[in-house]
N, C-alpha and C. Protein backbone atom coordinates (compact mmCIF):
# COMPACT_ATOMS: atom_id res chain seq x y z
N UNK A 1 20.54 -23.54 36.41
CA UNK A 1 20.52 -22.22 37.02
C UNK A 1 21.32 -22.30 38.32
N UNK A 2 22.00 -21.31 38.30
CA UNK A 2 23.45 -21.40 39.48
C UNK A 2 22.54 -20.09 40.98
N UNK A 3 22.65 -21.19 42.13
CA UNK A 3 22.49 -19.96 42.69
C UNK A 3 23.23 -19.64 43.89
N UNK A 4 23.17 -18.40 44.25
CA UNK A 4 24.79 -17.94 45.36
C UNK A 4 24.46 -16.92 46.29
N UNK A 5 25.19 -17.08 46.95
CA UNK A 5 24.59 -15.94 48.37
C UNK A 5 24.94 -14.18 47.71
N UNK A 6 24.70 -13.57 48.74
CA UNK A 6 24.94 -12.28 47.84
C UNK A 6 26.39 -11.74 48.51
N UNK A 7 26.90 -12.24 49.41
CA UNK A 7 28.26 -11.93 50.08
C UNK A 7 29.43 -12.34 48.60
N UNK A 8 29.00 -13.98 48.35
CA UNK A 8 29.95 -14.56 47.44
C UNK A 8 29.69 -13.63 45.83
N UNK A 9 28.38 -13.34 45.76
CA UNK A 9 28.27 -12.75 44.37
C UNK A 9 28.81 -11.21 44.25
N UNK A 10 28.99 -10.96 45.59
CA UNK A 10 29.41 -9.19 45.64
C UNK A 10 31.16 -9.27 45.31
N UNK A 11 31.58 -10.64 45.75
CA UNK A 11 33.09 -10.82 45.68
C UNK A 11 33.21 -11.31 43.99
N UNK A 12 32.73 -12.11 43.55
CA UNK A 12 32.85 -12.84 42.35
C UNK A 12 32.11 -12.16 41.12
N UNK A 13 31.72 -10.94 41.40
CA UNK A 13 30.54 -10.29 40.39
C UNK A 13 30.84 -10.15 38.96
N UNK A 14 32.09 -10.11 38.69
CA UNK A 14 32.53 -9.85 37.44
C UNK A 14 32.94 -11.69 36.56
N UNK A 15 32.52 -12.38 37.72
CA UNK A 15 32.93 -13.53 37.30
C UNK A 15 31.24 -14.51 36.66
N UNK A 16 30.23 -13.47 37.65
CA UNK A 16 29.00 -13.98 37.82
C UNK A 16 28.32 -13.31 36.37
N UNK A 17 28.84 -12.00 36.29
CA UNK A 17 28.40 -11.12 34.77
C UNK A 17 28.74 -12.32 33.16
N UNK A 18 30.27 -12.70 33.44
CA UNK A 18 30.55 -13.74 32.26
C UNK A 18 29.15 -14.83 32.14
N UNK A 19 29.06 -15.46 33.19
CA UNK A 19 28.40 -16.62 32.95
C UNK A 19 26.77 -16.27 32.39
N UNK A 20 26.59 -14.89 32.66
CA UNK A 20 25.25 -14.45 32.87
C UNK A 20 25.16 -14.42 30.96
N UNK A 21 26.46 -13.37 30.68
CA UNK A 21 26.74 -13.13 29.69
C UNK A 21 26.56 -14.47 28.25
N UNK A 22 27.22 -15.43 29.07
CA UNK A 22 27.48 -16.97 28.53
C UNK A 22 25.71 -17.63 28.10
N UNK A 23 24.51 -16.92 28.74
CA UNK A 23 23.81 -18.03 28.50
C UNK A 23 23.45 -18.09 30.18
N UNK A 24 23.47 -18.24 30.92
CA UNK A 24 23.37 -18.74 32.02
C UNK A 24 22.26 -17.65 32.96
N UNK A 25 21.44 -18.03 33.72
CA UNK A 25 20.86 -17.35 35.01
C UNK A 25 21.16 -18.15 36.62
N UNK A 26 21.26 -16.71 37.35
CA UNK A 26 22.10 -16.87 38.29
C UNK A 26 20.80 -15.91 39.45
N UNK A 27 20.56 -16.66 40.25
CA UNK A 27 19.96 -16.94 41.62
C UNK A 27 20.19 -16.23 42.67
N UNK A 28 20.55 -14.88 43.29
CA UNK A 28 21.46 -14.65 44.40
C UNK A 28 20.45 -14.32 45.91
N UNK A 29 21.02 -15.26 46.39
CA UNK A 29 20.34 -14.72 47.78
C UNK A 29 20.87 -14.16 48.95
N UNK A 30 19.86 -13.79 50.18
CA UNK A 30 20.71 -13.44 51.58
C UNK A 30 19.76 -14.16 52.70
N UNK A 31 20.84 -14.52 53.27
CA UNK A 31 19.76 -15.74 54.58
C UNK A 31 19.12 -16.69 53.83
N UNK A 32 19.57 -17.27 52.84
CA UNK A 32 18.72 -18.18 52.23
C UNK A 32 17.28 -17.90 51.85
N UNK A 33 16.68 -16.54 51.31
CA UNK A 33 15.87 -15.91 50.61
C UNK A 33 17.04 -15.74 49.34
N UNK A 34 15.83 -15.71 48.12
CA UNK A 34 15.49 -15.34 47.26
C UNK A 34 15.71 -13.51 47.43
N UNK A 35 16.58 -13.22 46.48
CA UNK A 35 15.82 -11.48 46.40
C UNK A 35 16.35 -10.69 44.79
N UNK A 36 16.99 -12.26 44.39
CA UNK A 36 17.42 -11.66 42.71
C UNK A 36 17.61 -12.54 41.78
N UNK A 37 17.39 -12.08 40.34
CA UNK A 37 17.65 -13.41 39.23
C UNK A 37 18.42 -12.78 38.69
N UNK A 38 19.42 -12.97 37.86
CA UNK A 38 20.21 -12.30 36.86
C UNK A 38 20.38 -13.01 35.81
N UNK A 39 19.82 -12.50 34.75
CA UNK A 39 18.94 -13.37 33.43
C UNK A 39 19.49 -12.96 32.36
N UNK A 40 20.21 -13.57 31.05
CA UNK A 40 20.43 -13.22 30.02
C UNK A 40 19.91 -12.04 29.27
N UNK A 41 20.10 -11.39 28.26
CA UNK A 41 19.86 -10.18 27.88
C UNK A 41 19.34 -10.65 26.69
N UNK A 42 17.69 -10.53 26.58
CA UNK A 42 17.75 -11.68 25.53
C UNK A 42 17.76 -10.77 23.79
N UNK A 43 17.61 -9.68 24.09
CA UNK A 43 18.32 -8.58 22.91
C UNK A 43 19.67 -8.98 22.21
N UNK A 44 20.75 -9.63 23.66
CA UNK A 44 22.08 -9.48 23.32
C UNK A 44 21.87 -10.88 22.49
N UNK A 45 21.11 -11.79 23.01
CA UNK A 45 21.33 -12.99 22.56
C UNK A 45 20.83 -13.16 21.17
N UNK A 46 19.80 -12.37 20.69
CA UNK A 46 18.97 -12.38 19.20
C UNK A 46 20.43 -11.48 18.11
N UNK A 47 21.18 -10.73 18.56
CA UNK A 47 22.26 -10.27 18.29
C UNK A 47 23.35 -10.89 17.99
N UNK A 48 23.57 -12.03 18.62
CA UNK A 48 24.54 -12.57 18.79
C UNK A 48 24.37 -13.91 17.74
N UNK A 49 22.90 -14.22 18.00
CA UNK A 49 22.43 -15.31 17.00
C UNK A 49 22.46 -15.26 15.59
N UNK A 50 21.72 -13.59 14.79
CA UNK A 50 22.23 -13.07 13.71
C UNK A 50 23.68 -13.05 13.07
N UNK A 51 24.37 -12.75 14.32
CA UNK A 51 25.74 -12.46 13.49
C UNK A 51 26.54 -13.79 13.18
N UNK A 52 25.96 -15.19 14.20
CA UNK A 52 26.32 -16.39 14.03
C UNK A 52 25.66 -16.94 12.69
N UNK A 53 24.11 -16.98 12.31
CA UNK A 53 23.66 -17.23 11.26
C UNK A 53 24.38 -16.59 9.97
N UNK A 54 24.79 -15.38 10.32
CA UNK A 54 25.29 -14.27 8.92
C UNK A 54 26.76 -15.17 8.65
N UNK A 55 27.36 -15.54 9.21
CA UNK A 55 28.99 -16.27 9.63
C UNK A 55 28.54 -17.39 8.86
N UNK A 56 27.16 -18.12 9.20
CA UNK A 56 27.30 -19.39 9.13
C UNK A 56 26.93 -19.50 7.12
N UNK A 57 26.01 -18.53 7.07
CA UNK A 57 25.74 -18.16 5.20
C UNK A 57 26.84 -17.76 4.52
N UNK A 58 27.55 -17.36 5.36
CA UNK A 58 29.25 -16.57 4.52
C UNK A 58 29.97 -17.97 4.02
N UNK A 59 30.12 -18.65 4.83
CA UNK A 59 30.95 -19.66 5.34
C UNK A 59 30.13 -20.77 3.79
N UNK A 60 29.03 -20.94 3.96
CA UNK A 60 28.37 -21.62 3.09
C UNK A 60 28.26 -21.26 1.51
N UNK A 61 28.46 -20.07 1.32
CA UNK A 61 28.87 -19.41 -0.22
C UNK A 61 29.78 -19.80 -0.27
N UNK A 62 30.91 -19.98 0.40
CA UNK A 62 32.47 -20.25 0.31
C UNK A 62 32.85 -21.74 -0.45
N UNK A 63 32.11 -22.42 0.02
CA UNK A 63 31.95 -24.10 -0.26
C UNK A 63 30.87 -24.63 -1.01
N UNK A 64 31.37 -25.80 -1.61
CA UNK A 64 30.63 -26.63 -2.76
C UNK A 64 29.34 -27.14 -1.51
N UNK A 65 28.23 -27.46 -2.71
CA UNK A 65 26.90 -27.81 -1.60
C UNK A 65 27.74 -29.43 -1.72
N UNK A 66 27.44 -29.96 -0.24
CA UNK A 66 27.36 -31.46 0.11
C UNK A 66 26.02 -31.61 0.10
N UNK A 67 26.73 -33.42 -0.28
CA UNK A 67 25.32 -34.14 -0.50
C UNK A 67 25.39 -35.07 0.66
N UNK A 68 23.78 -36.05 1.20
CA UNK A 68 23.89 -36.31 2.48
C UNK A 68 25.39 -37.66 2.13
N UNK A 69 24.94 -37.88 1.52
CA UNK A 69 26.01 -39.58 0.65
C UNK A 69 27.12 -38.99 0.95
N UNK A 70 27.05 -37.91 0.96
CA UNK A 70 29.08 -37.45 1.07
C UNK A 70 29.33 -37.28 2.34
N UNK A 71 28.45 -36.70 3.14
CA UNK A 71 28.90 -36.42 4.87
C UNK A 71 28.58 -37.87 5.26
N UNK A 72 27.54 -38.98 5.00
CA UNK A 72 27.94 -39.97 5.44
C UNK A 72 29.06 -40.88 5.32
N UNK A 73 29.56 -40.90 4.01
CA UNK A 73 31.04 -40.88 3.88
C UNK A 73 31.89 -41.17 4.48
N UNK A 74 32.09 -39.41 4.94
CA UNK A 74 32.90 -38.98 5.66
C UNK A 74 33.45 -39.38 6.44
N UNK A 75 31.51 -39.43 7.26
CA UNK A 75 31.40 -39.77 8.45
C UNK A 75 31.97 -41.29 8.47
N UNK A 76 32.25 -41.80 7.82
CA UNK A 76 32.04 -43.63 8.10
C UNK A 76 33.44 -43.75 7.82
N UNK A 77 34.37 -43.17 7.09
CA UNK A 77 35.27 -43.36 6.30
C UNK A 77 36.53 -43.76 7.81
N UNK A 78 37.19 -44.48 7.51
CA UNK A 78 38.01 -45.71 8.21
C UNK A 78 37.76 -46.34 9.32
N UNK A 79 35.89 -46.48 9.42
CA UNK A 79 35.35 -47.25 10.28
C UNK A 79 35.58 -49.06 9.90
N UNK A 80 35.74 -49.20 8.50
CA UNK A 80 35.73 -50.35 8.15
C UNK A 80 36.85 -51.46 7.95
């Protein structure tokens, strides 16, 4: 959790919205008080998670099922 005075967050605000946006909560104070949190949207984030799961089932119709023997494989293949 990032936290910042409210002079620097009034200048950087659109920079402070991304990160907020990103996942992140952000701290802002004045005189070294506390007087705000700015906290993920956690609506946006259950939104955002769906449409990643829906991507991730698309993606998986597309392709043959792997077996674990084959991603270890893979995984190992010109280790030896």
């Amino acid at each position: 959790m990032q936290t910042i005075q409210a002079s620097e967050a009034k200048t950087h605000f659109l920079r402070i919205l991304d990160d907020v946006e990103r996942g992140e909560s952000v701290i802002v104070t004045r005189h070294g008080k506390r007087v705000a949190r700015l906290i993920p949207d956690v609506e946006i984030d259950q939104k955002r998670a769906r449409r990643a799961f829906a991507g991730i089932r698309a993606l998986r119709e597309l392709n043959l099922p792997v077996t674990a023997d084959e991603i270890l494989s893979a995984r190992d293949e010109g280790r030896r």
